[in-house]
Protein backbone atom coordinates (compact mmCIF):
# COMPACT_ATOMS: atom_id res chain seq x y z
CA UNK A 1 138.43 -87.63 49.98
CA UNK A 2 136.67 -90.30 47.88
CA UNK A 3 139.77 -90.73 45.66
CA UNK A 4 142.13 -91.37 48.52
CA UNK A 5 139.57 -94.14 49.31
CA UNK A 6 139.53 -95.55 45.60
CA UNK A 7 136.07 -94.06 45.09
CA UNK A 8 135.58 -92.28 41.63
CA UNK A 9 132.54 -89.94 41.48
CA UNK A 10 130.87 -89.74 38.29
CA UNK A 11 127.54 -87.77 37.70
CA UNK A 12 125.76 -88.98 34.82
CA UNK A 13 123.29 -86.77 32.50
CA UNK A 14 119.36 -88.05 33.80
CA UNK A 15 117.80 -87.75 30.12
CA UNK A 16 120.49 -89.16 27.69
CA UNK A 17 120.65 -92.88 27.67
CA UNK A 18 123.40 -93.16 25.57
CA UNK A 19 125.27 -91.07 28.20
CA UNK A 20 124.07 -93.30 31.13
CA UNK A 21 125.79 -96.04 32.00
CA UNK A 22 123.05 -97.63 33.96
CA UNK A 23 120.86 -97.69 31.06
CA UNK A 24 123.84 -99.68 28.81
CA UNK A 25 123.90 -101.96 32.12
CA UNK A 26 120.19 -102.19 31.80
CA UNK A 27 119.89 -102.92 27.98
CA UNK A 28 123.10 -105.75 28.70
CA UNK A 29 120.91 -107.87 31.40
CA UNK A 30 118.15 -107.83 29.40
CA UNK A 31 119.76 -109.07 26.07
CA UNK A 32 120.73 -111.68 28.80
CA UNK A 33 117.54 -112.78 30.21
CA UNK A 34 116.35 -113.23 26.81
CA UNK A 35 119.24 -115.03 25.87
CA UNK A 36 118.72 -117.34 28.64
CA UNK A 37 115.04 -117.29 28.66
CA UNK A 38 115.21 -116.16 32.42
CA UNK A 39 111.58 -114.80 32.60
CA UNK A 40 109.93 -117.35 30.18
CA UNK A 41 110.54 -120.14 31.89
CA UNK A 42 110.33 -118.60 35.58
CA UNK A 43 109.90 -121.44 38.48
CA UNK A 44 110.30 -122.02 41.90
CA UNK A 45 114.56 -120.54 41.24
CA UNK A 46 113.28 -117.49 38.88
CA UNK A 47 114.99 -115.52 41.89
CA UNK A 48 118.34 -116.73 42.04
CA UNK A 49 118.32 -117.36 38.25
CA UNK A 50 117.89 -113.60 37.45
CA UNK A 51 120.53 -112.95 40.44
CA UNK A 52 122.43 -115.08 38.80
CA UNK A 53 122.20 -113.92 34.93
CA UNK A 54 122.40 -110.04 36.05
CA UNK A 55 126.23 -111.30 38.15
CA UNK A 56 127.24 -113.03 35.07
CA UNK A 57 125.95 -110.30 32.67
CA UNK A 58 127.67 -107.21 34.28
CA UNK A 59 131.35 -107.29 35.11
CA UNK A 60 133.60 -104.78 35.99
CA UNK A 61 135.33 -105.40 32.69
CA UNK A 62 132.35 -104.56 31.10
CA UNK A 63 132.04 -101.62 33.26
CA UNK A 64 135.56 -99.99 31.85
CA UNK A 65 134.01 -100.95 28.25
CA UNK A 66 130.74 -98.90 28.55
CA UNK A 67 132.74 -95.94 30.21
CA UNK A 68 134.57 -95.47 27.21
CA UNK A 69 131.88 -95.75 25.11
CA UNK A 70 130.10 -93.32 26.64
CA UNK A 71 133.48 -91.25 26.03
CA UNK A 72 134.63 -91.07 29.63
CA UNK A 73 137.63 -91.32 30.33
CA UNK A 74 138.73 -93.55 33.98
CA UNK A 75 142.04 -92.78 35.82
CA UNK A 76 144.70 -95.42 34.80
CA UNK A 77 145.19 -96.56 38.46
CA UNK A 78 141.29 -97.54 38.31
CA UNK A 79 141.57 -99.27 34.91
CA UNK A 80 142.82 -102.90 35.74
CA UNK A 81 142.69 -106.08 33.66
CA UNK A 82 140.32 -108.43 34.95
């Protein structure tokens, strides 16, 4: 059902970061708020700014990138260029 609907389940392993894509995700926003300075310099926009910097951090072409380097492998019709 969730294929026919373009929905891909994945379940991840809890304990392995480097197995767990959210973790990867995690690690990539944070290189980017240092990058950026994001919570040194917090002010009256720290908000949006982090909003901002975690939209511009992860992208779904990053997405494809950590799935295979986590060795999954993604159905070509999922697999676009972005």
């Amino acid at each position: 059902m969730t294929l026919l609907t373009g929905v891909w389940l994945l379940y991840l392993p809890a304990y392995c970061p480097e197995l767990n894509l959210i973790e990867m995700c995690f690690s990539v926003t944070k290189a980017g708020f240092k990058q950026m300075q994001i919570l040194e310099n917090s002010g009256p926009d720290a908000d949006w700014a982090i909003h901002q910097t975690t939209f511009e951090c992860i992208t779904p072409d990053l997405l494809v990138k950590l799935y295979h380097a986590c060795g999954y492998s993604l159905p070509p019709k999922m697999v676009q260029e972005y």
